[in-house]
N, C-alpha and C. Protein backbone atom coordinates (compact mmCIF):
# COMPACT_ATOMS: atom_id res chain seq x y z
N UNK A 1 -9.14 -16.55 -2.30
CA UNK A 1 -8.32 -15.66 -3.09
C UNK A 1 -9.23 -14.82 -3.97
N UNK A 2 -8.81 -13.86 -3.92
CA UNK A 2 -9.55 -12.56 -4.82
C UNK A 2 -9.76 -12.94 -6.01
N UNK A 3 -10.72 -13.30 -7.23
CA UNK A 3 -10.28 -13.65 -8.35
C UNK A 3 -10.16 -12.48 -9.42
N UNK A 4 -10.39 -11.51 -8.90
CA UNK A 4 -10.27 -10.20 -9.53
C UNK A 4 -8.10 -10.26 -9.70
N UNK A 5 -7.53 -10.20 -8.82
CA UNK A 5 -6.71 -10.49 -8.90
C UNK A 5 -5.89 -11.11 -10.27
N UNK A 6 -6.49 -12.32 -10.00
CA UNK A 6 -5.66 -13.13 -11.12
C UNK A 6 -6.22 -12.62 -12.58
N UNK A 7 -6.93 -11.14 -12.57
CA UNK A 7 -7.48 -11.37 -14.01
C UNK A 7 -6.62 -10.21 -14.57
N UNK A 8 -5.81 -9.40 -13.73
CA UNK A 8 -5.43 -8.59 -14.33
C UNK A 8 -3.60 -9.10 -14.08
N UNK A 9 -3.10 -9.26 -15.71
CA UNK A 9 -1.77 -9.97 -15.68
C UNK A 9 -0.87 -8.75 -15.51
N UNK A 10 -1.10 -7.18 -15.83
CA UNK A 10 -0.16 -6.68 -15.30
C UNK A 10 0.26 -6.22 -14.28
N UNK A 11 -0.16 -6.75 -13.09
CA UNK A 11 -0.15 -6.37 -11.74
C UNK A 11 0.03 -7.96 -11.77
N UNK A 12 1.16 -7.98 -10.71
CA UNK A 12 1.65 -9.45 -9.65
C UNK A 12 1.89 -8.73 -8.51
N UNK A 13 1.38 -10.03 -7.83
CA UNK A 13 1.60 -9.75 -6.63
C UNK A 13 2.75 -11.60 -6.25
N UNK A 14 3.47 -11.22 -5.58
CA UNK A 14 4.19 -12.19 -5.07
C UNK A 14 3.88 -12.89 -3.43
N UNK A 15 3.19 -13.83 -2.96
CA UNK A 15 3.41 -14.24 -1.74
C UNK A 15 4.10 -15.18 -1.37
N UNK A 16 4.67 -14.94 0.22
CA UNK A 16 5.71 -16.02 0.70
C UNK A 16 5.01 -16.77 1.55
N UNK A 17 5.72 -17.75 1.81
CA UNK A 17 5.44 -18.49 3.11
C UNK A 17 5.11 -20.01 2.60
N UNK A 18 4.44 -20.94 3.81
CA UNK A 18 4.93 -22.11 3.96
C UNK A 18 3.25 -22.39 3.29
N UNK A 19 1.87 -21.53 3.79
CA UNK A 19 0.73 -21.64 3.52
C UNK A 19 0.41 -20.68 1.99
N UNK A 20 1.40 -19.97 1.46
CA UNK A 20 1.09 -19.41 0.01
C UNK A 20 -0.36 -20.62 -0.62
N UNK A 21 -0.44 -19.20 -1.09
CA UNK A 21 -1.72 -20.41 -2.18
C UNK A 21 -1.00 -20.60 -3.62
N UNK A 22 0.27 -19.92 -3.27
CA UNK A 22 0.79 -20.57 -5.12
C UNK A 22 2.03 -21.62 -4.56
N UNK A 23 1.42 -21.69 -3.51
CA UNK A 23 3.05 -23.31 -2.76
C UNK A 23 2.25 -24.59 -3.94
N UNK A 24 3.48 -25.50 -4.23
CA UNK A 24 3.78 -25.84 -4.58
C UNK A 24 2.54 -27.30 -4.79
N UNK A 25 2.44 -27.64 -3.38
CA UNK A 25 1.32 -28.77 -3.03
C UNK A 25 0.25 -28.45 -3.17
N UNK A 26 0.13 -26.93 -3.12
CA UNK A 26 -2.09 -26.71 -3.79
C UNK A 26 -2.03 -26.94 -5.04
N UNK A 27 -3.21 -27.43 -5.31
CA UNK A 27 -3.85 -27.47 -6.68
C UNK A 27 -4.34 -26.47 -7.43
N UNK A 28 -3.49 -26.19 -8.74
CA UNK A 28 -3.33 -24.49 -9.16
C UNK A 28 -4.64 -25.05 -10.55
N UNK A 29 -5.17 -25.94 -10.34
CA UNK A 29 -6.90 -25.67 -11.33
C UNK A 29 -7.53 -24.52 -11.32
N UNK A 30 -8.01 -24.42 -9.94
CA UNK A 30 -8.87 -23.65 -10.15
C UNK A 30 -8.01 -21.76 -10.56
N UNK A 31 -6.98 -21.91 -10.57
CA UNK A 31 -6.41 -20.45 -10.91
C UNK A 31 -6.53 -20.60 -12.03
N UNK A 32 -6.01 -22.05 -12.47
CA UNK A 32 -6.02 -22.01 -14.11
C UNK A 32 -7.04 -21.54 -14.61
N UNK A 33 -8.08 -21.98 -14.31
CA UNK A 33 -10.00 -22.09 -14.72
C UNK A 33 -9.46 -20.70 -14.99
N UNK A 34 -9.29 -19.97 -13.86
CA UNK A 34 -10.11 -18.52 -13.46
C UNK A 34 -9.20 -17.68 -14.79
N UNK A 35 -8.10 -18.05 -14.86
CA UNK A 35 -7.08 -17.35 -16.16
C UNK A 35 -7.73 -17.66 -17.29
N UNK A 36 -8.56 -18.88 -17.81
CA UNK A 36 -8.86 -18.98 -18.92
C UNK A 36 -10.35 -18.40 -19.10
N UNK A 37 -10.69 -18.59 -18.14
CA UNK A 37 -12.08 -17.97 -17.81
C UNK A 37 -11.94 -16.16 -18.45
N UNK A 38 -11.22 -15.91 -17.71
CA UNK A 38 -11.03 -14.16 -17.75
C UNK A 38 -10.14 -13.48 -18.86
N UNK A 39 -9.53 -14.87 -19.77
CA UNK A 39 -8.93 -14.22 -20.69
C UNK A 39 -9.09 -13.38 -21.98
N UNK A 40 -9.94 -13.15 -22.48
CA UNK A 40 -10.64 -11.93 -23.07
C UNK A 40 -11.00 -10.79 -23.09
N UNK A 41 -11.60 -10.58 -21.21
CA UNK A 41 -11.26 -10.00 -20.66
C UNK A 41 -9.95 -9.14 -19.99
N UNK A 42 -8.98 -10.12 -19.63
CA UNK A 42 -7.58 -9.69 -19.26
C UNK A 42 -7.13 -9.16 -21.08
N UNK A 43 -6.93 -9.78 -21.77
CA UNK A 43 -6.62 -9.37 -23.58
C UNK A 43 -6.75 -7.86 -23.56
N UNK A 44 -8.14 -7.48 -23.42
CA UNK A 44 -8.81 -6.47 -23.77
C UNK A 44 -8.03 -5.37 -22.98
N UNK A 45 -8.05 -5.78 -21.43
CA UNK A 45 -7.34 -5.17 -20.51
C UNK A 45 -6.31 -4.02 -20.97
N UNK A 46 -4.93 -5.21 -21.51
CA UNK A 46 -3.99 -5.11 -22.04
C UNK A 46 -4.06 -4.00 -23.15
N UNK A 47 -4.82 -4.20 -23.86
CA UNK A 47 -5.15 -3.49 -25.17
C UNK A 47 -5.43 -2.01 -25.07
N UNK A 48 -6.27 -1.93 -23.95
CA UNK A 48 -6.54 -0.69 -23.91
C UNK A 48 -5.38 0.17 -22.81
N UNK A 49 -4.54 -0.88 -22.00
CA UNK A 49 -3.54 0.16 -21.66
C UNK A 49 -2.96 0.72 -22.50
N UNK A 50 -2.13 -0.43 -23.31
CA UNK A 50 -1.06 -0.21 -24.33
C UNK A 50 -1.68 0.92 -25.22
N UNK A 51 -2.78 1.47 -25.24
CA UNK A 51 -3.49 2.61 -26.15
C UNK A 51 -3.26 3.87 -25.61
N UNK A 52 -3.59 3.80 -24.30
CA UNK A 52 -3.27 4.79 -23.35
C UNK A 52 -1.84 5.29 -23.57
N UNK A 53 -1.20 6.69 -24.34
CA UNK A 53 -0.34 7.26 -24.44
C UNK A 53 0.22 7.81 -23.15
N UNK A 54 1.56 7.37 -22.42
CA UNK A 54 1.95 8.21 -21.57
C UNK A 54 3.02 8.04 -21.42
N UNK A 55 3.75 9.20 -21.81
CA UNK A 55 5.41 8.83 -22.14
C UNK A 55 5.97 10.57 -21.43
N UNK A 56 5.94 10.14 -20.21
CA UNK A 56 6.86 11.13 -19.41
C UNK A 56 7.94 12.60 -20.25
N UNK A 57 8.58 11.81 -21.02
CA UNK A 57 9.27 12.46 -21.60
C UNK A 57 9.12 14.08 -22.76
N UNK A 58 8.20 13.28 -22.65
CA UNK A 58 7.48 14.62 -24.23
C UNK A 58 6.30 15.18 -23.42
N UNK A 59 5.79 14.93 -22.27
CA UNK A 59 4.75 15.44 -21.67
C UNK A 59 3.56 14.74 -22.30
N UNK A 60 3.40 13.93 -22.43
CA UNK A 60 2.15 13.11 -23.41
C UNK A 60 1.58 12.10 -22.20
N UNK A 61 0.17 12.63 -22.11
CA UNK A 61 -0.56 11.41 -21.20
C UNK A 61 -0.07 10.89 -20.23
N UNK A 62 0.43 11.98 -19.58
CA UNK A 62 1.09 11.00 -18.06
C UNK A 62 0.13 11.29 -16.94
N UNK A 63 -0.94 12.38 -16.93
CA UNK A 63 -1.48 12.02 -15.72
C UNK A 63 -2.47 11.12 -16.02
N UNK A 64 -3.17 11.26 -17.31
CA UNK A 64 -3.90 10.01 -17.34
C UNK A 64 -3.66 8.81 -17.56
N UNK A 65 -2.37 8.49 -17.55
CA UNK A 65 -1.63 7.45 -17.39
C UNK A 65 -1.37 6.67 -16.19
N UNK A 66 -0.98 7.83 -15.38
CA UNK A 66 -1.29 7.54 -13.94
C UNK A 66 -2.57 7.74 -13.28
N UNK A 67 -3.44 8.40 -13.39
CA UNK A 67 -4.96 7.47 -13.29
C UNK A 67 -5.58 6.34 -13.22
N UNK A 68 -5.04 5.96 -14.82
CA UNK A 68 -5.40 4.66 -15.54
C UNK A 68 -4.94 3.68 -14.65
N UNK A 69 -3.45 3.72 -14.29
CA UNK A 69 -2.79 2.65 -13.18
C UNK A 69 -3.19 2.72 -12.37
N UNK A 70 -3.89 3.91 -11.68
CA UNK A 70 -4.64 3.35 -10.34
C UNK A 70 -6.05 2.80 -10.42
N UNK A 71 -6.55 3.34 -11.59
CA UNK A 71 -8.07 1.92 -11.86
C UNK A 71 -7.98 0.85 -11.75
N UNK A 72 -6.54 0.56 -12.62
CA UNK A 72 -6.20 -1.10 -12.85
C UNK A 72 -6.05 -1.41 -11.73
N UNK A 73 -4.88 -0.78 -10.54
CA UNK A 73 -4.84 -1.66 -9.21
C UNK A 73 -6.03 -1.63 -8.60
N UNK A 74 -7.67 -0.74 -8.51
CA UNK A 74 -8.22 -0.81 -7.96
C UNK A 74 -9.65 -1.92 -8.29
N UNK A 75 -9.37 -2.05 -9.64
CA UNK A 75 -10.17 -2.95 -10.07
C UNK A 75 -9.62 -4.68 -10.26
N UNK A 76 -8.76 -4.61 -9.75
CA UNK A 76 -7.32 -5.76 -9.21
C UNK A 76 -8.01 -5.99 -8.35
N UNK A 77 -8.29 -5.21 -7.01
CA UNK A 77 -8.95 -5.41 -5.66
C UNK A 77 -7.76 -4.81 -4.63
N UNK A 78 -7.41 -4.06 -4.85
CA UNK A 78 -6.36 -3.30 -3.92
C UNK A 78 -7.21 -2.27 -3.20
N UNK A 79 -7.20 -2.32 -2.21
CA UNK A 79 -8.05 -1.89 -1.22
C UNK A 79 -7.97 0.01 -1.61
N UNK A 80 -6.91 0.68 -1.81
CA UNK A 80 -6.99 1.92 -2.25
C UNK A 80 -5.59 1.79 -3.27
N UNK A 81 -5.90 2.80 -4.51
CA UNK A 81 -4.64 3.12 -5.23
C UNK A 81 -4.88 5.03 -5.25
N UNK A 82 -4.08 5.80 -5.38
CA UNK A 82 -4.02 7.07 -5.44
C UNK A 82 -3.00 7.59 -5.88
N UNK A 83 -3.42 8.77 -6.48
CA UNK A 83 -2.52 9.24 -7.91
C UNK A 83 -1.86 10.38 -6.66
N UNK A 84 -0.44 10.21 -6.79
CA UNK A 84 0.51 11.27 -5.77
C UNK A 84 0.84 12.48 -6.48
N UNK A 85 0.35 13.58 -6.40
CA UNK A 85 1.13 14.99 -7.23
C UNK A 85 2.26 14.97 -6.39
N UNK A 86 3.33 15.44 -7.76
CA UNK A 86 4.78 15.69 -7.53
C UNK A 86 5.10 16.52 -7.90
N UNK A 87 6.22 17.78 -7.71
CA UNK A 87 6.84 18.39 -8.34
C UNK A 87 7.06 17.98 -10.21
N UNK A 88 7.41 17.23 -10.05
CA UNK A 88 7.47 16.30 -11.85
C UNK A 88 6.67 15.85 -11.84
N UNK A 89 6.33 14.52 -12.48
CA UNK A 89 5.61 13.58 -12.81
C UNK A 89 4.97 13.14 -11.79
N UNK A 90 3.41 12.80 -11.56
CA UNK A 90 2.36 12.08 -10.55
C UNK A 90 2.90 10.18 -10.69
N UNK A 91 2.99 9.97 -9.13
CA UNK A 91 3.24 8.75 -8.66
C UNK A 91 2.01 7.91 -8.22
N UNK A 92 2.14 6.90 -8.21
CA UNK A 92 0.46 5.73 -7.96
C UNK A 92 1.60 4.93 -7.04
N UNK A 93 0.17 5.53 -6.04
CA UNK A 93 0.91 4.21 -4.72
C UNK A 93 -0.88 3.69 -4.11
N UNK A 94 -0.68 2.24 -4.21
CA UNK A 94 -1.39 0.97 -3.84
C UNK A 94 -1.43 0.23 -2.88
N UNK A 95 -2.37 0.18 -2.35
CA UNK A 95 -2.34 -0.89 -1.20
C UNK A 95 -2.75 -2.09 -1.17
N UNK A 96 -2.56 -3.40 -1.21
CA UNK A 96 -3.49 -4.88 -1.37
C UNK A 96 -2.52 -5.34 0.07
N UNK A 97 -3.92 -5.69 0.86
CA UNK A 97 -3.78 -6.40 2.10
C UNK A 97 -4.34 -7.93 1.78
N UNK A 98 -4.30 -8.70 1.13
CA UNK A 98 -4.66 -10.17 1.20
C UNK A 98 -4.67 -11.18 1.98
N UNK A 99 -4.00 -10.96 3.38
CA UNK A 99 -3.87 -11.56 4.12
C UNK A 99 -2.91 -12.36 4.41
N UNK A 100 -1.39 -12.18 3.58
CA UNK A 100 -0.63 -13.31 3.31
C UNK A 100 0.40 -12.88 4.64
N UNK A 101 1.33 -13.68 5.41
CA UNK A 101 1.95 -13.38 6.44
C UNK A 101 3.26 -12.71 5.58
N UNK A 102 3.68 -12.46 4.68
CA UNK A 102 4.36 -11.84 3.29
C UNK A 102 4.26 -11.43 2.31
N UNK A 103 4.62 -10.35 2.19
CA UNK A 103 4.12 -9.55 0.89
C UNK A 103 5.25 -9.09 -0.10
N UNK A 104 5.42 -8.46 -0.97
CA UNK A 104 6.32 -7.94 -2.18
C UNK A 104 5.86 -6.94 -2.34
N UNK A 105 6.50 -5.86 -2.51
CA UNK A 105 5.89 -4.27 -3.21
C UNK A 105 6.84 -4.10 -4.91
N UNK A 106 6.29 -3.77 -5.21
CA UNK A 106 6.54 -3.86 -6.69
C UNK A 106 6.86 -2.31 -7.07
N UNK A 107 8.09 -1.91 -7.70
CA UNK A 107 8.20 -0.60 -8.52
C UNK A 107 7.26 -0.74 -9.89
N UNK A 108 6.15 0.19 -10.33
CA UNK A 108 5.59 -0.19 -11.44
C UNK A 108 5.76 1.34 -12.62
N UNK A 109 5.97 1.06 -13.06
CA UNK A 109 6.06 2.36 -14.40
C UNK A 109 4.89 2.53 -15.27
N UNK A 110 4.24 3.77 -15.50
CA UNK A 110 3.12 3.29 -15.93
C UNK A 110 3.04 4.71 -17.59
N UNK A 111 4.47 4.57 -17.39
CA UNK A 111 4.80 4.80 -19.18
C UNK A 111 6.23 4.19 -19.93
N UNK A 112 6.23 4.84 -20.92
CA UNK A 112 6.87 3.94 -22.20
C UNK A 112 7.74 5.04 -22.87
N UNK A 113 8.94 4.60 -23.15
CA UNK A 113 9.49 5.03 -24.28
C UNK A 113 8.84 6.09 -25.39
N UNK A 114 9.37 6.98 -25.83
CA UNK A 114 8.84 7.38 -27.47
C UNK A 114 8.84 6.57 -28.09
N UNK A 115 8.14 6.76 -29.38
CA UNK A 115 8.24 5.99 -30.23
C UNK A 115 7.71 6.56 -31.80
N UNK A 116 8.20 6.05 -32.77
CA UNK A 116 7.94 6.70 -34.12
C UNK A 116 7.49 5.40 -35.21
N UNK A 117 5.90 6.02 -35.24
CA UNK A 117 5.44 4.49 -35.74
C UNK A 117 5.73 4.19 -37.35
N UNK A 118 6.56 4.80 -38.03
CA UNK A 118 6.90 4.58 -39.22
C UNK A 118 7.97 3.14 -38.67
N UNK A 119 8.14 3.22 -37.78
CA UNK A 119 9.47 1.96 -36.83
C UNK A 119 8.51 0.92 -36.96
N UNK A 120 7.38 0.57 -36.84
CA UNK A 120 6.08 -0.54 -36.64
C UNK A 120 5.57 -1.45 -38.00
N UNK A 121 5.75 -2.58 -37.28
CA UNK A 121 4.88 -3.35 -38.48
C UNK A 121 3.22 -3.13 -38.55
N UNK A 122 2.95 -2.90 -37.26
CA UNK A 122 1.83 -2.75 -36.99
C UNK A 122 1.37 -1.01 -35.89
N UNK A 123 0.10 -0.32 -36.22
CA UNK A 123 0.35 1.15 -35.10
C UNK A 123 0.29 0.67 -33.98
N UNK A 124 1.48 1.35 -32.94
CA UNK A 124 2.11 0.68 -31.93
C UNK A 124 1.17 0.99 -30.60
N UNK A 125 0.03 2.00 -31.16
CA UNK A 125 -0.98 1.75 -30.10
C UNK A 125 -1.98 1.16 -30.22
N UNK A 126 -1.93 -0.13 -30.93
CA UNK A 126 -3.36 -0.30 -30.98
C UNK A 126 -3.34 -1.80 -30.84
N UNK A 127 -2.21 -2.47 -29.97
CA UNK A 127 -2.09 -3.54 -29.56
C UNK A 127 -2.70 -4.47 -30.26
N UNK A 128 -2.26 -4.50 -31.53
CA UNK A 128 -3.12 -5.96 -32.46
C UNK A 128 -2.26 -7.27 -32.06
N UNK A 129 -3.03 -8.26 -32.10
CA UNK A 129 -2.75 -9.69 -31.66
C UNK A 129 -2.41 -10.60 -33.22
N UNK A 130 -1.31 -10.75 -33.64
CA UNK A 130 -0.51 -11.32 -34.62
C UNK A 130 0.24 -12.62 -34.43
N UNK A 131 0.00 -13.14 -36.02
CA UNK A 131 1.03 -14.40 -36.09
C UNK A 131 2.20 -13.98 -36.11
N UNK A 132 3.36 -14.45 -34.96
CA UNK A 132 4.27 -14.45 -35.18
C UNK A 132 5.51 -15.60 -35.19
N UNK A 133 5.73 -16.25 -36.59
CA UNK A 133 6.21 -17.43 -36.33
C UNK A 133 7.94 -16.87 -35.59
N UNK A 134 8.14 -18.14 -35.21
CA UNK A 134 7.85 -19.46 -34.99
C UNK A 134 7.16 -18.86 -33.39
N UNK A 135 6.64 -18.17 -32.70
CA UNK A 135 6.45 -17.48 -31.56
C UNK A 135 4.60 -18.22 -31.76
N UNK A 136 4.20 -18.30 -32.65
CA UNK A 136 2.55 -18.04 -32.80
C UNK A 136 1.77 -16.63 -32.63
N UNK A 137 0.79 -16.59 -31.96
CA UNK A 137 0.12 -15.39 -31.43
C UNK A 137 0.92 -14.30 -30.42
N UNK A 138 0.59 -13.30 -31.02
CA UNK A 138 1.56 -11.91 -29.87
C UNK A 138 0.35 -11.14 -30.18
N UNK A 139 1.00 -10.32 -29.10
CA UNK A 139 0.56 -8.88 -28.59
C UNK A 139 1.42 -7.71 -29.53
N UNK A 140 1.26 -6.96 -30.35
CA UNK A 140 2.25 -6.10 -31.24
C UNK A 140 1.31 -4.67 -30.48
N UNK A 141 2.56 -3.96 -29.64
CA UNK A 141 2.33 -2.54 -28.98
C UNK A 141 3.85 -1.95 -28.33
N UNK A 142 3.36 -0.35 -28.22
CA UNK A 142 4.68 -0.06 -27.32
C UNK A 142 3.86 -0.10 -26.23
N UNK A 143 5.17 -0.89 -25.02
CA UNK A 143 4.90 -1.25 -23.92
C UNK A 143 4.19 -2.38 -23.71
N UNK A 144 4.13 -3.36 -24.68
CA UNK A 144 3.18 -4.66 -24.30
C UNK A 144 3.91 -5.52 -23.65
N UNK A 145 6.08 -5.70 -23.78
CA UNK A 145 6.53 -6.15 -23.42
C UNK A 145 7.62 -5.48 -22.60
N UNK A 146 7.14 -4.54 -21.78
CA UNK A 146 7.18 -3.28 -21.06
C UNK A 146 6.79 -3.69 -19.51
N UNK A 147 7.52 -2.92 -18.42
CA UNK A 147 6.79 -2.54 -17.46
C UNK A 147 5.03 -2.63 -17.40
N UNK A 148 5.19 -1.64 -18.13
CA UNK A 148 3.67 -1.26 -18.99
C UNK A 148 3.04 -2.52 -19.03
């Protein structure tokens, strides 16, 4: 299994079947390892999407928004991602062949809502990591609990 994969949490990929490597009877250690291993990394990830402004609506950062989403799938390990010009808004379409006899394709959005940060406890791009009782540690951003 790719471990590039498991490091980036906003991309899933779903596999089926009877031989999945997330069935039930493998031993999910070593994914674990690899999640805790890469989590600072994956954090950071996160952080710097949620920074990335791209909100369709107002014309703000959407092609480099859609860029950005095709780095992430390509540094995922998706064999190609490419930014689609459209009449409107540019589309990211991805390919990951992994080998599984089943696959999932995923609709992904790779902007957010407006937003008016006088609304924020914290500036809503700059994904700070907060106590939040009784919750503990969060992610505070627009779009952290987003598509995005």
């Amino acid at each position: 299994m790719n471990t590039r994969i498991l490091s980036l949490l906003a991309l899933v990929v779903l596999v089926a079947g009877t031989n999945s490597a997330f069935s039930s009877e493998n031993n999910l250690e070593p994914i674990k390892a690899e999640i805790t291993k890469r989590h600072d990394e994956a954090v950071k990830r996160l952080q710097d999407w949620i920074a990335q402004v791209s909100i369709a609506t107002e014309d703000r950062g959407y092609s480099e928004g859609a860029e950005y989403m095709a780095k992430l799938a390509r540094d995922a390990g998706f064999q190609q991602a490419t930014v689609i010009t459209t009449d409107g808004k540019p589309g990211v379409c991805a390919t990951l062949d992994a080998g599984a006899p089943k696959t999932v394709g995923l609709y992904f959005m790779y902007d957010v809502k407006q937003f008016d940060p006088s609304e924020w406890s914290s500036p809503p791009t700059e994904a700070r990591i907060v106590d939040k009782p009784p919750l503990g540690k969060v992610m505070i951003g627009r779009g952290a609990v987003n598509q995005k």
